[in-house]
Protein backbone atom coordinates (compact mmCIF):
# COMPACT_ATOMS: atom_id res chain seq x y z
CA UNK A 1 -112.89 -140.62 90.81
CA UNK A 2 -113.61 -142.77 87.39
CA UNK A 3 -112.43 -141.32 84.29
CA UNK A 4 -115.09 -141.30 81.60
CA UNK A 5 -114.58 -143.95 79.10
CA UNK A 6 -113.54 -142.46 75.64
CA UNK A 7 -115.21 -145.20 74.26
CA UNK A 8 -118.55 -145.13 75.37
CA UNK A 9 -121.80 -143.46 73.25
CA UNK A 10 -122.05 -139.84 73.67
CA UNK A 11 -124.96 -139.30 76.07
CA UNK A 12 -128.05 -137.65 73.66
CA UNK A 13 -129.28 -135.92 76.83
CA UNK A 14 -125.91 -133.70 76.73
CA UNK A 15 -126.78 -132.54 73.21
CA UNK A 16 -130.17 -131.42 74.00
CA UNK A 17 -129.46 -129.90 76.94
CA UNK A 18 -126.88 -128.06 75.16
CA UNK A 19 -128.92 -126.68 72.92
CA UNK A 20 -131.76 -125.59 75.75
CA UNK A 21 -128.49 -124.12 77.00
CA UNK A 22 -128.52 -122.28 73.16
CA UNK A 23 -131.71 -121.57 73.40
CA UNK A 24 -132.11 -120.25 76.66
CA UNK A 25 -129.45 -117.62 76.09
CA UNK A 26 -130.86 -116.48 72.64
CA UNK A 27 -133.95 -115.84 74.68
CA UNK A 28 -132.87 -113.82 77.33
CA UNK A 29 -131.01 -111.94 74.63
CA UNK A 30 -134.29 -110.90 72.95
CA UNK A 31 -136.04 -110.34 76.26
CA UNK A 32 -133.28 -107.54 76.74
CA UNK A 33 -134.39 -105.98 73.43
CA UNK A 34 -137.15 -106.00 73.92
CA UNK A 35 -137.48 -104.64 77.55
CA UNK A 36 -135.26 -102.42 76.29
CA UNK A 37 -138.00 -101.04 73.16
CA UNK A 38 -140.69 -101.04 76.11
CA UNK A 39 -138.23 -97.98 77.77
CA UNK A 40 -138.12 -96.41 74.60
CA UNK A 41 -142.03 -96.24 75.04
CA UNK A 42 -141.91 -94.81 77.97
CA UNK A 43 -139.28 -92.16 77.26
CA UNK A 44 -141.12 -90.85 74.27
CA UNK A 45 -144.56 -91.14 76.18
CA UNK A 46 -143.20 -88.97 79.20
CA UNK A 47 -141.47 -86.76 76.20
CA UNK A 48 -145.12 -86.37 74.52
CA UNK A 49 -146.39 -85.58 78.27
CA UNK A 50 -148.56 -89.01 78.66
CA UNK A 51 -146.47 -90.51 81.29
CA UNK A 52 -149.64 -91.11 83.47
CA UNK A 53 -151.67 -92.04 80.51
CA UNK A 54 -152.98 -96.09 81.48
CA UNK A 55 -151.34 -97.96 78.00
CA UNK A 56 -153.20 -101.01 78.55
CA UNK A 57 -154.96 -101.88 75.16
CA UNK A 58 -157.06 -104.99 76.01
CA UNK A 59 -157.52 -105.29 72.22
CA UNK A 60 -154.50 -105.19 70.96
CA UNK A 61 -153.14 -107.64 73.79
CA UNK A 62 -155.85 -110.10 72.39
CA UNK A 63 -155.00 -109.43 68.72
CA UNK A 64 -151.29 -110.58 68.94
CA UNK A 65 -152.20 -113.43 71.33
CA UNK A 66 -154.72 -114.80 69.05
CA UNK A 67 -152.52 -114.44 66.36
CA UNK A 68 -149.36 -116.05 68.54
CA UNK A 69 -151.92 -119.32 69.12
CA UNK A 70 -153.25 -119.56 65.18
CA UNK A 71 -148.84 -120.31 64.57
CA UNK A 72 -148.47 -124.09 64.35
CA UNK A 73 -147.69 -125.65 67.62
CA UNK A 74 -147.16 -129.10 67.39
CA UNK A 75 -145.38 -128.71 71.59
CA UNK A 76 -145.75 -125.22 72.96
CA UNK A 77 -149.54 -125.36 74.88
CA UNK A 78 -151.93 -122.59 74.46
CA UNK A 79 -151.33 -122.06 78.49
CA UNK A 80 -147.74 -121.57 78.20
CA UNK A 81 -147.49 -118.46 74.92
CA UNK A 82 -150.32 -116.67 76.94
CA UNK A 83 -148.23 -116.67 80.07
CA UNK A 84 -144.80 -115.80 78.61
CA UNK A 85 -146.68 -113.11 76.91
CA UNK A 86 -149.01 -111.85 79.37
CA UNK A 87 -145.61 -111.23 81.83
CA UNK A 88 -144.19 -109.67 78.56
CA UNK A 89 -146.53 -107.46 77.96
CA UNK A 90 -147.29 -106.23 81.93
CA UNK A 91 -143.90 -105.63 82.47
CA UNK A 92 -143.83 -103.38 79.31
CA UNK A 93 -146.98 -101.83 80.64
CA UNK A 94 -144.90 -101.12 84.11
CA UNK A 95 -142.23 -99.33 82.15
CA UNK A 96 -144.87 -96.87 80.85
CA UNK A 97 -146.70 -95.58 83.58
CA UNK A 98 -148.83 -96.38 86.85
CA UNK A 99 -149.94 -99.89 87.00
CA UNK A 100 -151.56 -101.37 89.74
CA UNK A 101 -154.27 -104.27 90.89
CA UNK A 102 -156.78 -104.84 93.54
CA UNK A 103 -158.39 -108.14 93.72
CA UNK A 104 -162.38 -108.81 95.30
CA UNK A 105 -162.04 -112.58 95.27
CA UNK A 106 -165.14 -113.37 97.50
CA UNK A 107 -165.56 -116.74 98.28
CA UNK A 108 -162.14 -117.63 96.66
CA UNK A 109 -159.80 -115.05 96.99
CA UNK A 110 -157.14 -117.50 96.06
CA UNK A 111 -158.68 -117.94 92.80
CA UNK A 112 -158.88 -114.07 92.39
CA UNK A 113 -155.21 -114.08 92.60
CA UNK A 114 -154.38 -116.48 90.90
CA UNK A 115 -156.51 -115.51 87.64
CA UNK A 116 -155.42 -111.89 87.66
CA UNK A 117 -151.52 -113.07 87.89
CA UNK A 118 -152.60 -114.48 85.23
CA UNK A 119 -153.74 -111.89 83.27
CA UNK A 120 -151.14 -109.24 84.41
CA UNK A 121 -148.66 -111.14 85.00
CA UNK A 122 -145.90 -110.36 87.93
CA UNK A 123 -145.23 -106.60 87.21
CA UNK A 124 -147.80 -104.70 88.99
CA UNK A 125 -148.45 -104.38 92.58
CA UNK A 126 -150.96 -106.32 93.78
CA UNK A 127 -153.40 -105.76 97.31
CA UNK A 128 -156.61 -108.47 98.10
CA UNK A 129 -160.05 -106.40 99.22
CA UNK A 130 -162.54 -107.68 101.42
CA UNK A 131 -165.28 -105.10 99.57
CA UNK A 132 -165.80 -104.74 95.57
CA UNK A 133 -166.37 -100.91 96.75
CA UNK A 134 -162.26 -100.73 97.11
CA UNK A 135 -161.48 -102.90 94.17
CA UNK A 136 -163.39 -100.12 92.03
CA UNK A 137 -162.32 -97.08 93.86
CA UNK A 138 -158.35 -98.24 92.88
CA UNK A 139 -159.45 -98.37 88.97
CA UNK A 140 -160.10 -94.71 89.70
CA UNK A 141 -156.87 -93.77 89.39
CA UNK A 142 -154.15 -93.99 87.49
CA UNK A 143 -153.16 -97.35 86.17
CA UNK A 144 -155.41 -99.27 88.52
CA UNK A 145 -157.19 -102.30 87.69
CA UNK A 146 -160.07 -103.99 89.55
CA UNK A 147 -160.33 -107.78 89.46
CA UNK A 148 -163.66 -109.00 90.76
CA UNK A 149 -165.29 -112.30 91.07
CA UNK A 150 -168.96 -112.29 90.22
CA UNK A 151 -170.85 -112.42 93.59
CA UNK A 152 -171.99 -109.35 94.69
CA UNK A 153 -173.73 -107.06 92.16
CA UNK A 154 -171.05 -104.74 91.90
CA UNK A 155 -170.94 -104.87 88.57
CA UNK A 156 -174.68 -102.90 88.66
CA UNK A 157 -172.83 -99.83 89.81
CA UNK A 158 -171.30 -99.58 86.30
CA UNK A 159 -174.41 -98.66 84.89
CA UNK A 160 -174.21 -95.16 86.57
CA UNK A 161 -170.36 -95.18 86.23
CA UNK A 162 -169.27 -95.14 82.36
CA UNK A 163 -165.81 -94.21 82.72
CA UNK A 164 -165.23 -97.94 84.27
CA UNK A 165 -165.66 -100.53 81.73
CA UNK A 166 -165.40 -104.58 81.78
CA UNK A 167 -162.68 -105.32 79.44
CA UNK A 168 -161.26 -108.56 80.27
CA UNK A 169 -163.31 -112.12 81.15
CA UNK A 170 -160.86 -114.56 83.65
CA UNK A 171 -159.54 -117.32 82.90
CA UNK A 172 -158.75 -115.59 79.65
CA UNK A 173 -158.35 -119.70 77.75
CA UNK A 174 -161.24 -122.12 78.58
CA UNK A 175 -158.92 -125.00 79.70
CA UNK A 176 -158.39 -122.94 82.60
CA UNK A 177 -161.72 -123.56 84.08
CA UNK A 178 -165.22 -121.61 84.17
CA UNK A 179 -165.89 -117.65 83.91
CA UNK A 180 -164.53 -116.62 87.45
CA UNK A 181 -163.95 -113.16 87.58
CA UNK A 182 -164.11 -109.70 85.61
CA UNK A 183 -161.68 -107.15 85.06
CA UNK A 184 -162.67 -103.56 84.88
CA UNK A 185 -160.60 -100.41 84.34
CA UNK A 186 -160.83 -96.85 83.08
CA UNK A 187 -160.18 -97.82 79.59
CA UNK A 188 -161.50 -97.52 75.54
CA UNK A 189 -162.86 -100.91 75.15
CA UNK A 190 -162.14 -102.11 71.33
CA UNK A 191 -163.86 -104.50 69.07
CA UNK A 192 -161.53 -107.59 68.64
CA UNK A 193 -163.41 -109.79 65.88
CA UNK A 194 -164.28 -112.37 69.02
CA UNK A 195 -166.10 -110.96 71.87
CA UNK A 196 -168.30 -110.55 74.99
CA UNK A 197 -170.64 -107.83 75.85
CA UNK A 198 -171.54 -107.76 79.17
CA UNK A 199 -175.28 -106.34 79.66
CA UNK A 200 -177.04 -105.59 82.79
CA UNK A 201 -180.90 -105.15 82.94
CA UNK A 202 -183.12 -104.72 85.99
CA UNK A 203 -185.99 -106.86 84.44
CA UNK A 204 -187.90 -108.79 86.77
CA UNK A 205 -189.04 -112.07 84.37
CA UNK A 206 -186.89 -115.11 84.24
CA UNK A 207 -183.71 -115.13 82.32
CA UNK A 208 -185.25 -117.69 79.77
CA UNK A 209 -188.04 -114.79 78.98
CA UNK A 210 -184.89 -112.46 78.50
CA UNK A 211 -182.83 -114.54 76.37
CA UNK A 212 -185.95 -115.33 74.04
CA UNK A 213 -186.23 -110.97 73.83
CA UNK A 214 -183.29 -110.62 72.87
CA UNK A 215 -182.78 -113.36 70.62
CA UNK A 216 -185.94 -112.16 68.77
CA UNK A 217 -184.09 -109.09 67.95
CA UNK A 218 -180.97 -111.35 66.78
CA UNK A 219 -178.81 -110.62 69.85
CA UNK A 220 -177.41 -114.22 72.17
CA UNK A 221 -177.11 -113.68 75.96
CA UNK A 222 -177.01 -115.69 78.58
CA UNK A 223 -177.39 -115.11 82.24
CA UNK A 224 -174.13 -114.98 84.29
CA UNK A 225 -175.21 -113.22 87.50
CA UNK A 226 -177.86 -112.07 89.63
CA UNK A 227 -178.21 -110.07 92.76
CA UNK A 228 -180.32 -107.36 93.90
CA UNK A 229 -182.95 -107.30 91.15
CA UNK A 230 -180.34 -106.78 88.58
CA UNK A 231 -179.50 -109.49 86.00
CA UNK A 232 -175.82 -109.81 84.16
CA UNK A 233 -175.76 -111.24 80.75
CA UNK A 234 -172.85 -111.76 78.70
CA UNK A 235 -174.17 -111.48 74.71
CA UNK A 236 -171.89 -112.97 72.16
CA UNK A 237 -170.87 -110.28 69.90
CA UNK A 238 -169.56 -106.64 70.34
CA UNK A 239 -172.21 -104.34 71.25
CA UNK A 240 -171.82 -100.47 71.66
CA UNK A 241 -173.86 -99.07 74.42
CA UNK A 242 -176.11 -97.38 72.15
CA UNK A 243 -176.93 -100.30 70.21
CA UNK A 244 -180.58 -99.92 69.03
CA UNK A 245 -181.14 -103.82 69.61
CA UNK A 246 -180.38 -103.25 73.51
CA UNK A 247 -183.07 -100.44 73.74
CA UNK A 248 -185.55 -102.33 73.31
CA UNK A 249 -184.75 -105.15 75.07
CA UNK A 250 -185.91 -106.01 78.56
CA UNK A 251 -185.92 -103.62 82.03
CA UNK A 252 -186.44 -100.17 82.49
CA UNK A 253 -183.03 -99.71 83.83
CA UNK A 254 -180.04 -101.15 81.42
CA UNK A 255 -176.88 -100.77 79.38
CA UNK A 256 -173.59 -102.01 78.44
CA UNK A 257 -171.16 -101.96 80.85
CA UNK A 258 -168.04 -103.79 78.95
CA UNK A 259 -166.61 -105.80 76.55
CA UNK A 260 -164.26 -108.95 76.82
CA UNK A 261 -162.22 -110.97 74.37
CA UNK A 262 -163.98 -114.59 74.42
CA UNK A 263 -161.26 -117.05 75.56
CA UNK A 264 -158.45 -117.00 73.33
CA UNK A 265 -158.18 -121.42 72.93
CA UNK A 266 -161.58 -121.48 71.58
């Protein structure tokens, strides 16, 4: 075996990896604490008698992400904070109550999966269904969340269902690629300063006529789905279901059926 040459140049590698070494240590070090705060949650949530209570806060989550991104990153990407922080945060979630997925991917299941991994990260359990019917009937109860790509119409059922609301738009950052799927739970839906209300109408004229209605009355949609007579628009802005604007706009049958932080890189 050589001996190493006292003489030579120390290696730079060895010092940087020595500090990732550092570094890496420090982390997992405030991982602990912080895991360890989440329990504290939990114990003073089952304490107050809200151990079942759902804690997801969709705009909270978006708030401290958005707010994480606006930091000056000159090497961290956009893609990497969200996912470090989305598994924070579900885990967290996991220590505080039920907390549970069920994916409709349709034509893409794949996708499905991989989006709402994504957006709640490892902790909760995690079942693929063939119907949207069974994605919404587990974000009945407790802690369940449906994921749903867009084929299908389910998301016209809403209308006569308001305790299930849209609150999150997948991919959740634009690099990731095109509006894919929805997430809908039994959760309040809050105002986050950048949003997406997501409006269904049963009008029967083109989406072009519908757009120009509504943006008469000052209100942007655009068309994201169709099936069964029943349009889906998302409208920039936060809209509350009673919104004066939306009652007069287009189709006899109507409403609000969610709202979405708009992707957080943009």
């Amino acid at each position: 075996m050589a001996k190493a040459d006292p003489n030579a140049a120390p290696n730079p590698l060895d010092a940087v990896r020595a500090r990732i070494d550092a570094i890496d240590a420090d982390l997992l070090t405030l991982v602990e604490e912080r895991a360890g705060l989440a329990r504290e949650v939990a114990t003073a949530k089952a304490a107050a008698g809200d151990a079942d209570k759902f804690a997801l806060r969709p705009g909270r989550e978006a708030a401290l992400l958005r707010k994480l991104l606006a930091r000056p990153l000159a090497n961290a990407r956009p893609s990497l904070v969200v996912r470090i922080w989305r598994e924070l945060i579900g885990d967290s979630l996991s220590r505080q109550g039920p907390f549970h997925a069920a994916v409709f991917g349709g034509k893409d299941p794949a996708r499905a999966v991989e989006l709402a991994r994504n957006r709640l990260g490892a902790a909760p359990s995690l079942r693929v269904v063939a119907r949207p019917e069974d994605a919404l009937a587990a974000a009945r109860t407790p802690g369940g969340v449906a994921v749903l790509a867009l084929e299908g119409g389910w998301w016209g059922r809403l209308l006569a269902e308001p305790s299930l609301k849209v609150f999150a738009a997948l991919p959740c950052l634009a690099a990731w690629g095109p509006l894919n799927a929805l997430c809908v739970a039994a959760v309040e839906v809050e105002p986050t300063g950048q949003d997406l209300t997501y409006w269904v109408t049963d009008e029967p004229g083109s989406a072009a006529a519908i757009e120009a209605s509504l943006s008469r009355d000052g209100v942007a949609g655009e068309l994201i789905a169709e099936s069964g007579g029943l349009k889906l628009f998302a409208l920039l802005g936060y809209y509350m279901a009673d919104d004066e604007r939306l009652s007069r706009a287009p189709g006899r049958l109507s409403g609000v059926i969610g709202a979405a932080p708009a992707p957080l890189d943009v």
